[in-house]
PDB file of N, CA and C in Angstrom:
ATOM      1  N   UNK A   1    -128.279   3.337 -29.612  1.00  0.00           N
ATOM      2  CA  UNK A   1    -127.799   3.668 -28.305  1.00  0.00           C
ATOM      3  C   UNK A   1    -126.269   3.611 -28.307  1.00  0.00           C
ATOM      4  N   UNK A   2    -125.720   4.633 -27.878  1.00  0.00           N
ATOM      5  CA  UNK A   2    -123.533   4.619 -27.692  1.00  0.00           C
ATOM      6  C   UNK A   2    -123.631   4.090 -26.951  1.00  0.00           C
ATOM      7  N   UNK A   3    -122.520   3.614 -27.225  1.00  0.00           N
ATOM      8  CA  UNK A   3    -122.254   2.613 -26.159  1.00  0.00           C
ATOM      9  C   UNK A   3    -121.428   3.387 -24.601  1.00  0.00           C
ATOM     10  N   UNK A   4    -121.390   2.768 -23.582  1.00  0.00           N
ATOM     11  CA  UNK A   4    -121.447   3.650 -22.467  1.00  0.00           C
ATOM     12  C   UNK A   4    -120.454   2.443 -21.081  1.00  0.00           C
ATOM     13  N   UNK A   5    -119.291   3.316 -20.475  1.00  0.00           N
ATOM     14  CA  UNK A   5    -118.815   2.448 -19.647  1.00  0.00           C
ATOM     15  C   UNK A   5    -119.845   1.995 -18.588  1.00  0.00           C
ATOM     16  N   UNK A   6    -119.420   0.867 -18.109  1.00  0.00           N
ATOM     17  CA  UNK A   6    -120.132   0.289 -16.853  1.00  0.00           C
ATOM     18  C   UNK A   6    -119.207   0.565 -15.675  1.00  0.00           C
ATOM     19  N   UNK A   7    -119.905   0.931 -15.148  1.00  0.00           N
ATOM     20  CA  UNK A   7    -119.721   1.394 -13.274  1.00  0.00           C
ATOM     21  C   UNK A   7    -119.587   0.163 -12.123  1.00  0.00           C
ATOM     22  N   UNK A   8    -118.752   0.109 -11.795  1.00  0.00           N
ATOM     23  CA  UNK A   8    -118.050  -0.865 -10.753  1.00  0.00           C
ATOM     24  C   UNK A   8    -116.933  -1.577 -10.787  1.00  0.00           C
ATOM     25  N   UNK A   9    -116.856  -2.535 -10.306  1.00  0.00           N
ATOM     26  CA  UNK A   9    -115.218  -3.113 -10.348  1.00  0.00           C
ATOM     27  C   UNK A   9    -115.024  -3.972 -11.312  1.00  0.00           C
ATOM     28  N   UNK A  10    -113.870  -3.721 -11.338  1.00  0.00           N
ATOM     29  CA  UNK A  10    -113.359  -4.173 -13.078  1.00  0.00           C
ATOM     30  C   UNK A  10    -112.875  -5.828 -12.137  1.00  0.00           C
ATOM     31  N   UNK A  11    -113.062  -6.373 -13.209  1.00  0.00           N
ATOM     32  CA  UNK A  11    -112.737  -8.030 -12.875  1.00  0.00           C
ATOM     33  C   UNK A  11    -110.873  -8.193 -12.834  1.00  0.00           C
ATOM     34  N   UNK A  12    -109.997  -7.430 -13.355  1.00  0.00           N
ATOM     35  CA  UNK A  12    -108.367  -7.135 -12.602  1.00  0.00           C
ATOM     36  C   UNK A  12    -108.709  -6.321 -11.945  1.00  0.00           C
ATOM     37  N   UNK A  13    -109.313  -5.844 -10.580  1.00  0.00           N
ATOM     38  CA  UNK A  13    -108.687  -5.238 -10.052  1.00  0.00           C
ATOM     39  C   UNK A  13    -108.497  -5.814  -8.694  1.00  0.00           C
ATOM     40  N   UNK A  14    -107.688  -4.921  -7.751  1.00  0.00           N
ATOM     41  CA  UNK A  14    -107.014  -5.471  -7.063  1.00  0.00           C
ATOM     42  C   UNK A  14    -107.619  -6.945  -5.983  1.00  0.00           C
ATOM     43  N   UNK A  15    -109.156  -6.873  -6.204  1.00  0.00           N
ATOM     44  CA  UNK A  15    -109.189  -8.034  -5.541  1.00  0.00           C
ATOM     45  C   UNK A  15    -108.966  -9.434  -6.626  1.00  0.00           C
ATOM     46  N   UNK A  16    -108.963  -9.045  -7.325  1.00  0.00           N
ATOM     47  CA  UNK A  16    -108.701 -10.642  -8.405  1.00  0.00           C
ATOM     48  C   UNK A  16    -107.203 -10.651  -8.158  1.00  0.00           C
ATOM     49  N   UNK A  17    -106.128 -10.113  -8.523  1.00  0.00           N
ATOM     50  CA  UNK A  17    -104.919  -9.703  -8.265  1.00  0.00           C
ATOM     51  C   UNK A  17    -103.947 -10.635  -7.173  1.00  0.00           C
ATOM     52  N   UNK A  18    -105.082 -10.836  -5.950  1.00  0.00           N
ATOM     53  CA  UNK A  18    -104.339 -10.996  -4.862  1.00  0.00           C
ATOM     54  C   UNK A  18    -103.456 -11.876  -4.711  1.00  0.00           C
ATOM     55  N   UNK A  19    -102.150 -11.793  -3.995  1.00  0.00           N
ATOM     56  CA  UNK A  19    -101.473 -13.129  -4.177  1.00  0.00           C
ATOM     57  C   UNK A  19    -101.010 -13.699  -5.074  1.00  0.00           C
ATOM     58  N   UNK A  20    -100.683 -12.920  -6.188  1.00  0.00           N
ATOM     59  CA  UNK A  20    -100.259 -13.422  -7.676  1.00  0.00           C
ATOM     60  C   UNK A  20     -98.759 -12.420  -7.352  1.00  0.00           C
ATOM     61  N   UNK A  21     -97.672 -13.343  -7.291  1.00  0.00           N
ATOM     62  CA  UNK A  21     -96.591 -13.261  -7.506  1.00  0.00           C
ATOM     63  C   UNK A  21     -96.129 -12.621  -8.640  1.00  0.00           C
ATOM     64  N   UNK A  22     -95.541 -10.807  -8.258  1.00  0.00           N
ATOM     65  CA  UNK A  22     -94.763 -10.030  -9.254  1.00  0.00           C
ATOM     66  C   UNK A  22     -94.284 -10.730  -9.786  1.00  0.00           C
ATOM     67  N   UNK A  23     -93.586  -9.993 -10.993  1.00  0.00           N
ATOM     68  CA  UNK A  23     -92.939 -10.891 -12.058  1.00  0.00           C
ATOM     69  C   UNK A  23     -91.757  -9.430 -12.636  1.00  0.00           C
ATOM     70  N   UNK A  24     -90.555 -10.142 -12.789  1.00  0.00           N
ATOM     71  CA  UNK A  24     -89.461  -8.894 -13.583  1.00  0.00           C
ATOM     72  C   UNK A  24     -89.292  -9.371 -14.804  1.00  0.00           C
ATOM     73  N   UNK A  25     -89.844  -8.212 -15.233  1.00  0.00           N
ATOM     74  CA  UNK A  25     -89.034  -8.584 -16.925  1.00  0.00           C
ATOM     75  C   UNK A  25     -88.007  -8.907 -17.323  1.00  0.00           C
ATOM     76  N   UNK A  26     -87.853  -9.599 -17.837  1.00  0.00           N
ATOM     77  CA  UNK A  26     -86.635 -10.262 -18.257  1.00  0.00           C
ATOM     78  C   UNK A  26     -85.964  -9.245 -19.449  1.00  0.00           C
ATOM     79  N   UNK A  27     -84.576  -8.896 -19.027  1.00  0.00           N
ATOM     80  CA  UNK A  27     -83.775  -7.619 -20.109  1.00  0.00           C
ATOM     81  C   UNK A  27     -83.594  -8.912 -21.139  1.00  0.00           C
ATOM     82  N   UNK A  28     -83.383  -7.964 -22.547  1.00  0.00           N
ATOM     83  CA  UNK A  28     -83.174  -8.314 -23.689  1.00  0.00           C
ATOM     84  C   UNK A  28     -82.207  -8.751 -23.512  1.00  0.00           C
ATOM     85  N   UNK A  29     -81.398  -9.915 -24.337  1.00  0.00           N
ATOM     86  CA  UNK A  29     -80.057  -9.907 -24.472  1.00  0.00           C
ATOM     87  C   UNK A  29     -79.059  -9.364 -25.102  1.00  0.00           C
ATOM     88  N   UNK A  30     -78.124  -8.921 -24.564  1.00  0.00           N
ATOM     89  CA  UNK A  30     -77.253  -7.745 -25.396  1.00  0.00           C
ATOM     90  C   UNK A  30     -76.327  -8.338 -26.448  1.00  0.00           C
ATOM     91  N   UNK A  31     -75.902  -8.072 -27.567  1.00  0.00           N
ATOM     92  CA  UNK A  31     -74.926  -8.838 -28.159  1.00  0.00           C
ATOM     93  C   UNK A  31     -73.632  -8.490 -27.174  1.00  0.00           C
ATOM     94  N   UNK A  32     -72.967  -9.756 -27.238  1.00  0.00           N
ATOM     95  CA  UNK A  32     -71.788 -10.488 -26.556  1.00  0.00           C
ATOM     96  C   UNK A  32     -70.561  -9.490 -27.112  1.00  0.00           C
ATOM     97  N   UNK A  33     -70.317  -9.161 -26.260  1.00  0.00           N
ATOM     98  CA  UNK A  33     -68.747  -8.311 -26.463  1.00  0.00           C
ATOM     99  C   UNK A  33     -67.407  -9.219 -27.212  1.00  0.00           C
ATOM    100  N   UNK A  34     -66.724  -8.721 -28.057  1.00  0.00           N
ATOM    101  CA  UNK A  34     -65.971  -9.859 -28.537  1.00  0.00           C
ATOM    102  C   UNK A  34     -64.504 -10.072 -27.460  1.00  0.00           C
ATOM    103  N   UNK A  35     -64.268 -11.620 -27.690  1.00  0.00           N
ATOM    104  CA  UNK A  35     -63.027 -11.586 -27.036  1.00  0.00           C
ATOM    105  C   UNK A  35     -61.962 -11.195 -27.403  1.00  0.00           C
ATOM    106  N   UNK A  36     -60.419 -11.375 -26.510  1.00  0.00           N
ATOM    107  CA  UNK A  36     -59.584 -11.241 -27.036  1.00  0.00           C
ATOM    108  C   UNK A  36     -59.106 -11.790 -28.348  1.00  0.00           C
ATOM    109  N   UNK A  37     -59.429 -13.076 -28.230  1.00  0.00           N
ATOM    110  CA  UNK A  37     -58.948 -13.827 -29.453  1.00  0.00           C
ATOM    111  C   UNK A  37     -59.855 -13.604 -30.569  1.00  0.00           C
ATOM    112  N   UNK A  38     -61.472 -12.912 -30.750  1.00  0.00           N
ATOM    113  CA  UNK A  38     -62.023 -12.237 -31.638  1.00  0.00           C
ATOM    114  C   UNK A  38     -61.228 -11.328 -32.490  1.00  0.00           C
ATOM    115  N   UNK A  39     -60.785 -10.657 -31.578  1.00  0.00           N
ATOM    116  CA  UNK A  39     -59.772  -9.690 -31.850  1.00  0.00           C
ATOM    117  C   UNK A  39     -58.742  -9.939 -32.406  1.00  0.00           C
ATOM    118  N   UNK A  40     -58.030 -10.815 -31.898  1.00  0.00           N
ATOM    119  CA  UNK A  40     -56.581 -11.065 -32.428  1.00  0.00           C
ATOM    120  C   UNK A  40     -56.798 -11.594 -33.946  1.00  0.00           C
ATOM    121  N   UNK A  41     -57.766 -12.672 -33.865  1.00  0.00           N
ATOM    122  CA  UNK A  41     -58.140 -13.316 -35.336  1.00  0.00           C
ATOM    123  C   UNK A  41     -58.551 -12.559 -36.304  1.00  0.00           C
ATOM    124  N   UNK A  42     -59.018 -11.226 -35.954  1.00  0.00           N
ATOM    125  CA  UNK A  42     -59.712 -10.419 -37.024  1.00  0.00           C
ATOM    126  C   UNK A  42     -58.202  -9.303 -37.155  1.00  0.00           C
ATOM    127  N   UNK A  43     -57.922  -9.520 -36.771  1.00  0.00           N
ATOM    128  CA  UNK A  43     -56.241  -8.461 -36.603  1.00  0.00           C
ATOM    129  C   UNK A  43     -55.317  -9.384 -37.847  1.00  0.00           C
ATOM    130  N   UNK A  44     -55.726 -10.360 -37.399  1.00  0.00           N
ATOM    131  CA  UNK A  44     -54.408 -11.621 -38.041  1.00  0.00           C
ATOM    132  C   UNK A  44     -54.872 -11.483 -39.771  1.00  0.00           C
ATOM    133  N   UNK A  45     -56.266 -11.081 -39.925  1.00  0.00           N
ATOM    134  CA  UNK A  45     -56.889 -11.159 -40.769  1.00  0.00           C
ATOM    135  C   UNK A  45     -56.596 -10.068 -41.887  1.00  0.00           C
ATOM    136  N   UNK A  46     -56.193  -9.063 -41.119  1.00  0.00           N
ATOM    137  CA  UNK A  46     -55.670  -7.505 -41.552  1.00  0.00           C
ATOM    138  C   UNK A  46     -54.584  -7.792 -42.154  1.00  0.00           C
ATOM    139  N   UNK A  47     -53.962  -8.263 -41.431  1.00  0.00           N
ATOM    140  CA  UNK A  47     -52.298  -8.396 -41.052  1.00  0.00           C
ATOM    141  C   UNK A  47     -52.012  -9.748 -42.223  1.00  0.00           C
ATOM    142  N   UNK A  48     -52.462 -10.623 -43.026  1.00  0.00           N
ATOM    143  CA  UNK A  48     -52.364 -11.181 -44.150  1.00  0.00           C
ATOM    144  C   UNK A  48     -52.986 -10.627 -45.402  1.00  0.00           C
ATOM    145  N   UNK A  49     -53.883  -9.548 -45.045  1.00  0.00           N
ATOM    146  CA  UNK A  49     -54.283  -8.744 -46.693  1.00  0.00           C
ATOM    147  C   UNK A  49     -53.007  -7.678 -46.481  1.00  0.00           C
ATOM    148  N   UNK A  50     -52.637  -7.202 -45.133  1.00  0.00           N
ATOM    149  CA  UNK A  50     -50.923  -6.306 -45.627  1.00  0.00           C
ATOM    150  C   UNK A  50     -50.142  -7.055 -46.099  1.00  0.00           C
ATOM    151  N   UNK A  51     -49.584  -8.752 -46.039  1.00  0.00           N
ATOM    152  CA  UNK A  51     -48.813  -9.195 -46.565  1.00  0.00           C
ATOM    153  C   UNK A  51     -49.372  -9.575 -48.118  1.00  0.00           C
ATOM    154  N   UNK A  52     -50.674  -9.690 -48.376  1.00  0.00           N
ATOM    155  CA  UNK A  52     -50.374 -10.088 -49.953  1.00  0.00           C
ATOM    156  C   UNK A  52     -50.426  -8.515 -50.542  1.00  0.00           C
ATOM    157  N   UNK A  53     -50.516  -7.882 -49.546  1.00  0.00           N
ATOM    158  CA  UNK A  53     -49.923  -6.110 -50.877  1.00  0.00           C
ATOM    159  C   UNK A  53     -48.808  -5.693 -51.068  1.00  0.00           C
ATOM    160  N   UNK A  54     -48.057  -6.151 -49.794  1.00  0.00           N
ATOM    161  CA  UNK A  54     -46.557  -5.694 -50.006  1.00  0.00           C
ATOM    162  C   UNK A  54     -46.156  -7.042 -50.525  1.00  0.00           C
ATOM    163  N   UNK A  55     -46.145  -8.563 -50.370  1.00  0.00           N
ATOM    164  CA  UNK A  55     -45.755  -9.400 -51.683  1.00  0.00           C
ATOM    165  C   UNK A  55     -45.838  -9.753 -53.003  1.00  0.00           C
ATOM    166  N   UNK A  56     -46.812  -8.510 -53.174  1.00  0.00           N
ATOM    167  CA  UNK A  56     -46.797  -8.221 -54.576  1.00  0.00           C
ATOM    168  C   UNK A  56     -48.224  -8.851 -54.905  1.00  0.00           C
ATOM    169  N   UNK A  57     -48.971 -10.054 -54.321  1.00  0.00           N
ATOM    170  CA  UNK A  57     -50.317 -10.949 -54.491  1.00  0.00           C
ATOM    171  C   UNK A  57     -51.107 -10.028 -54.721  1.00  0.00           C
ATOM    172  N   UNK A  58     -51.271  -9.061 -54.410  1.00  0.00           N
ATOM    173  CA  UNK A  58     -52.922  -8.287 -54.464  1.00  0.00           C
ATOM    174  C   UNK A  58     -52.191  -7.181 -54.663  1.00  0.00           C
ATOM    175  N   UNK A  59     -52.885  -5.977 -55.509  1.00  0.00           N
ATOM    176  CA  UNK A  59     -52.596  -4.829 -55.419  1.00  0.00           C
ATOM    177  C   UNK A  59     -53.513  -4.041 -54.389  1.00  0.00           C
ATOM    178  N   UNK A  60     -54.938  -5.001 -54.011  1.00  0.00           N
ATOM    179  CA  UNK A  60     -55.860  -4.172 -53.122  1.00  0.00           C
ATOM    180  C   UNK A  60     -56.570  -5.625 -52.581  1.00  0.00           C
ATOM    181  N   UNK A  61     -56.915  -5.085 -51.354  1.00  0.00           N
ATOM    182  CA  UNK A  61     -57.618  -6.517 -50.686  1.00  0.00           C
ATOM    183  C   UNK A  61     -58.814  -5.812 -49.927  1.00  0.00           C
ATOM    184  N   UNK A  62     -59.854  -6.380 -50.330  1.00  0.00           N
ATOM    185  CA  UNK A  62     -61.002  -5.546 -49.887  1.00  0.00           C
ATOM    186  C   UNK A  62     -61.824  -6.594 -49.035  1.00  0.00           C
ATOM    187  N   UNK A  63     -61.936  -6.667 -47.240  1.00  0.00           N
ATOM    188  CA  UNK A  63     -62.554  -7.760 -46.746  1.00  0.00           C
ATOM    189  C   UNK A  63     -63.735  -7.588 -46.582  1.00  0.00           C
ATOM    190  N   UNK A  64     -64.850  -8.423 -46.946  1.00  0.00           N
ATOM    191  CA  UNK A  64     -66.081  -7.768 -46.781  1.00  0.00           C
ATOM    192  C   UNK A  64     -66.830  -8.305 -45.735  1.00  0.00           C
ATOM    193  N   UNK A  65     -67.869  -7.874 -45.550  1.00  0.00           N
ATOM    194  CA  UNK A  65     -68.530  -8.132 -44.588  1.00  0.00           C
ATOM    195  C   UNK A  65     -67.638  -8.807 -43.035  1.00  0.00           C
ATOM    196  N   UNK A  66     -67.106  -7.766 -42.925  1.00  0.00           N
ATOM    197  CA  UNK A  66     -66.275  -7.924 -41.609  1.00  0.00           C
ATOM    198  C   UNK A  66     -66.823  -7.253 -40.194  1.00  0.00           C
ATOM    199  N   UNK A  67     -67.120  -8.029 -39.605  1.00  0.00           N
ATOM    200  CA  UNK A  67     -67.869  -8.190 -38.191  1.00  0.00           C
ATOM    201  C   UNK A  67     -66.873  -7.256 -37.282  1.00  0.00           C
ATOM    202  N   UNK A  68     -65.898  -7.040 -37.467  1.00  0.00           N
ATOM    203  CA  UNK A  68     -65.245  -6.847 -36.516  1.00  0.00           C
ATOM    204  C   UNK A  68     -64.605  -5.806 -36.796  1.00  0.00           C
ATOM    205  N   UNK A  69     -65.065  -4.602 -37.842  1.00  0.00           N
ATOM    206  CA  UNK A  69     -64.377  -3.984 -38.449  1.00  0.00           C
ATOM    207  C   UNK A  69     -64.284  -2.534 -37.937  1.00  0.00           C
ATOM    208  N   UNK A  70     -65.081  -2.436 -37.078  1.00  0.00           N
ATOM    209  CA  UNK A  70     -64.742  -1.265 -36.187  1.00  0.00           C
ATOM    210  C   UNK A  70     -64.401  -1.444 -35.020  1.00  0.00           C
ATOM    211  N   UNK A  71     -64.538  -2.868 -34.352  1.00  0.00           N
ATOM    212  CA  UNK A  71     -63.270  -3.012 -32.811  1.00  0.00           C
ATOM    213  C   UNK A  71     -62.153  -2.744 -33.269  1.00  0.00           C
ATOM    214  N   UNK A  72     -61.140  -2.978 -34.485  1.00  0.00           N
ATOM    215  CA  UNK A  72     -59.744  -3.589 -34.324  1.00  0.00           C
ATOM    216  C   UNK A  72     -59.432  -1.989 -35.702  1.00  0.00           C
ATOM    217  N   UNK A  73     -59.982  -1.554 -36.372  1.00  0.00           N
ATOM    218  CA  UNK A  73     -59.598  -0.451 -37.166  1.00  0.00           C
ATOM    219  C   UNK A  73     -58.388   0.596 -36.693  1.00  0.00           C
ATOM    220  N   UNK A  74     -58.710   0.473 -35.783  1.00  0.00           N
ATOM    221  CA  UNK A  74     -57.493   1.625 -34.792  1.00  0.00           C
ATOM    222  C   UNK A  74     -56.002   0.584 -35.090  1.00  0.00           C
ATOM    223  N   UNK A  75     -56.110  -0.581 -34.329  1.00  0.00           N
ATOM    224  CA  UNK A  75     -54.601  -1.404 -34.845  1.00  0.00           C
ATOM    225  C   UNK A  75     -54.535  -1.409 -36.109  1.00  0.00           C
ATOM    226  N   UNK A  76     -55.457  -1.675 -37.142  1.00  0.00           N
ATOM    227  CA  UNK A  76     -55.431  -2.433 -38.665  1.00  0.00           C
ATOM    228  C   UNK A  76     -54.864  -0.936 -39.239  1.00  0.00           C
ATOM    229  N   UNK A  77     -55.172   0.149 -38.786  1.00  0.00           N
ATOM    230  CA  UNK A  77     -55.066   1.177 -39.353  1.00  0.00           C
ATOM    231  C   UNK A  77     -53.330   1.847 -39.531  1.00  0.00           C
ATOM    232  N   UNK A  78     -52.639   1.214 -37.673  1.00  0.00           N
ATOM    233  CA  UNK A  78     -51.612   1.433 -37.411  1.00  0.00           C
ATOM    234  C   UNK A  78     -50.785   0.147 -38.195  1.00  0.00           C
ATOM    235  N   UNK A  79     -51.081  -0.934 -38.162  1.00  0.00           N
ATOM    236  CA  UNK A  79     -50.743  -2.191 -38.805  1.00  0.00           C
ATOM    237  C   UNK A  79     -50.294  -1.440 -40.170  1.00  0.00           C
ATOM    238  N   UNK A  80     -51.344  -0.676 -41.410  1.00  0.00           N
ATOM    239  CA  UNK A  80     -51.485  -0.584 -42.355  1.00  0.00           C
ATOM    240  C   UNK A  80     -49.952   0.702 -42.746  1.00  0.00           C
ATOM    241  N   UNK A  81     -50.328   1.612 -41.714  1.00  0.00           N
ATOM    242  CA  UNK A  81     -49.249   2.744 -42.025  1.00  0.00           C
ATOM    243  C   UNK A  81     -47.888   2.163 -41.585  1.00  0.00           C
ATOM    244  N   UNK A  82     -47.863   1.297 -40.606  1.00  0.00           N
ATOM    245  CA  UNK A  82     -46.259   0.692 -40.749  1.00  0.00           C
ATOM    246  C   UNK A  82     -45.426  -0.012 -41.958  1.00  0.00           C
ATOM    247  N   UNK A  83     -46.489  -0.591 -42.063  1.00  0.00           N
ATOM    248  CA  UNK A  83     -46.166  -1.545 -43.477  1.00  0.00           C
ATOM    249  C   UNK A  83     -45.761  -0.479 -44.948  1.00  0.00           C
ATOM    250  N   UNK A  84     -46.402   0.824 -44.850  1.00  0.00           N
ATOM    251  CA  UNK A  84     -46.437   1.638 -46.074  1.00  0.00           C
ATOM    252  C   UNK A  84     -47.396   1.355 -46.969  1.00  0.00           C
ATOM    253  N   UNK A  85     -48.444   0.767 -46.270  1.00  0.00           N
ATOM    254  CA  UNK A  85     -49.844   0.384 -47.259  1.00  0.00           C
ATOM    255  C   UNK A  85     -51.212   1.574 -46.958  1.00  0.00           C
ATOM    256  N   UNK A  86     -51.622   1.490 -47.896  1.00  0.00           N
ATOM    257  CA  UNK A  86     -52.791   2.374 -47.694  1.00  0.00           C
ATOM    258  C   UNK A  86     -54.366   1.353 -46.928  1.00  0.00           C
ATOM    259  N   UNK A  87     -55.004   2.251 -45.483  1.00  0.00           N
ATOM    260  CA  UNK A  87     -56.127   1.694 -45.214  1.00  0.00           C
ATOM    261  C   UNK A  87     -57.134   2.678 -45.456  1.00  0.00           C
ATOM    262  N   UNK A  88     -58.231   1.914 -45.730  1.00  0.00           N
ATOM    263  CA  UNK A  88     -59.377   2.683 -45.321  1.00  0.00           C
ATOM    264  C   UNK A  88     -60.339   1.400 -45.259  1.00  0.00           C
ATOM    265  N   UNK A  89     -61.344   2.512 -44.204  1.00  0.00           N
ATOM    266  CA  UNK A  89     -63.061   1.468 -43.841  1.00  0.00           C
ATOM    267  C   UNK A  89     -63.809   2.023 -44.503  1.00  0.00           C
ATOM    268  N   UNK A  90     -64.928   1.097 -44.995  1.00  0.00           N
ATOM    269  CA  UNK A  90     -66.038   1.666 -45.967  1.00  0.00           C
ATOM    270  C   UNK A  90     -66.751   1.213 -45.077  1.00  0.00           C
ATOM    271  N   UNK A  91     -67.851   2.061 -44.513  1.00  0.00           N
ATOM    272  CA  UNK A  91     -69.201   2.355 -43.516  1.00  0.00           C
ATOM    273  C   UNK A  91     -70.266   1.860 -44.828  1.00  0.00           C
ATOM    274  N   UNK A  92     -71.022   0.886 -44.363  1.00  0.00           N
ATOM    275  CA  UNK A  92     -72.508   0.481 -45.473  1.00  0.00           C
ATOM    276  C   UNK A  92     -73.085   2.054 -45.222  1.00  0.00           C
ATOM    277  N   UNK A  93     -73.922   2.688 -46.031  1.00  0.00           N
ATOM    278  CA  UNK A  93     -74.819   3.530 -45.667  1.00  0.00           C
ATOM    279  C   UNK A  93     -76.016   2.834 -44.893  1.00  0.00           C
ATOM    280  N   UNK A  94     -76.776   1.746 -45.499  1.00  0.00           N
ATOM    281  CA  UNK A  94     -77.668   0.970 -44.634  1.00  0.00           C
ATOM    282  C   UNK A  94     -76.997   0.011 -43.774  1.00  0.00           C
ATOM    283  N   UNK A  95     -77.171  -0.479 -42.207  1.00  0.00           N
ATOM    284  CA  UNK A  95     -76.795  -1.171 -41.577  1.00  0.00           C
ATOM    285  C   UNK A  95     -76.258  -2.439 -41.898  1.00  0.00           C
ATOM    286  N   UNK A  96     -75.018  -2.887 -41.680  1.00  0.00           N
ATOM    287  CA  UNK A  96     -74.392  -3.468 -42.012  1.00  0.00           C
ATOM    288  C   UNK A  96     -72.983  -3.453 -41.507  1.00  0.00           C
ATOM    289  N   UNK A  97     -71.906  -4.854 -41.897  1.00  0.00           N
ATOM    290  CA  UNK A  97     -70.936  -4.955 -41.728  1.00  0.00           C
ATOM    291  C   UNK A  97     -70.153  -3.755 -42.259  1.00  0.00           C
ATOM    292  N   UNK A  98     -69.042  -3.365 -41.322  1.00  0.00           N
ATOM    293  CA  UNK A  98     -68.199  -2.857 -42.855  1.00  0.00           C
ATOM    294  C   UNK A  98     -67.119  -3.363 -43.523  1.00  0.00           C
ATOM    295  N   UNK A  99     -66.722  -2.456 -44.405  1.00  0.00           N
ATOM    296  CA  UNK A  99     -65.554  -3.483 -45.087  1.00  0.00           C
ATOM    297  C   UNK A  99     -64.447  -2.749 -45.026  1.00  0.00           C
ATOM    298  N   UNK A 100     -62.696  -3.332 -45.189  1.00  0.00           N
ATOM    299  CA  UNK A 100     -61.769  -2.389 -44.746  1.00  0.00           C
ATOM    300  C   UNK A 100     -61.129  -2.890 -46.228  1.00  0.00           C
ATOM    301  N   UNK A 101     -60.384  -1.836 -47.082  1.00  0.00           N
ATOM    302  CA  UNK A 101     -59.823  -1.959 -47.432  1.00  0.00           C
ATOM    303  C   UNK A 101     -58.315  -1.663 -47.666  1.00  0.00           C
ATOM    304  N   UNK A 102     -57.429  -2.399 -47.903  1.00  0.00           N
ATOM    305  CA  UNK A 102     -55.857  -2.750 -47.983  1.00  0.00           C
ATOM    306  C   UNK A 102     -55.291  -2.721 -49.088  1.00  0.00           C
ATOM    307  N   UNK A 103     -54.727  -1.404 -50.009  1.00  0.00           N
ATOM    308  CA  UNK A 103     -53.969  -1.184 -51.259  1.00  0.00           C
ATOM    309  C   UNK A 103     -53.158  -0.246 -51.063  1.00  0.00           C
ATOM    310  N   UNK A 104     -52.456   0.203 -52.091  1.00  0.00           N
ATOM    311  CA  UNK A 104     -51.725   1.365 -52.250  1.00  0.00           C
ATOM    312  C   UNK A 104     -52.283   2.847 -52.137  1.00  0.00           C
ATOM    313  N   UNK A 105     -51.264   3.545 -51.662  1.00  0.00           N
ATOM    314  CA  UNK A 105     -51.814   4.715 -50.228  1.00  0.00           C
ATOM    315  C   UNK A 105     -51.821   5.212 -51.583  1.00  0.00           C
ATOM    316  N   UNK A 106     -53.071   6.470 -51.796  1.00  0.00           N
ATOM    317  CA  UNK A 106     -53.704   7.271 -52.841  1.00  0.00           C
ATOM    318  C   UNK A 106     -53.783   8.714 -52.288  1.00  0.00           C
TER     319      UNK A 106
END
């Protein structure tokens, strides 16, 4: 014998229901926007791999896994061409940090 729905009221429906206080879903939490001083620290961070290229310390400074490497790229980038240093960001292909690197412009 198939099996076959049964006819009548389903045990949720609206009379079981009654008086049960809606409920809102609760939104996901979003990751936290960084602060200023996120910023500044990951800038400051730039801004000492330009000084060990132009003091001669590093010929290339490659930071990795940098969290912050696409908020502050726009300054690090302007940071980089003042100085007369070469920047570039390396994008992971799979998700991930990226990394910026700081050497001589090619």
């Amino acid at each position: 014998m198939a099996w076959q729905l049964r006819e009548g009221f389903a045990s949720w429906g609206a009379g079981y229901v009654e008086g049960v206080d809606h409920v809102e879903p609760i939104q996901f939490p979003h990751a936290l926007e960084p602060t200023d001083e996120d910023l500044d620290n990951a800038l400051a961070e730039v801004d000492a791999a330009i000084a060990l290229v132009i003091r001669g310390g590093a010929v290339r400074v490659r930071l990795i896994g940098f969290a912050l490497a696409e908020a502050v790229a726009g300054l690090a980038a302007a940071h980089a061409q003042l100085a007369g240093v070469g920047f570039q960001i390396d994008r992971p292909v799979v998700a991930g940090a990226a990394a910026m690197i700081i050497g001589p412009i090619v």
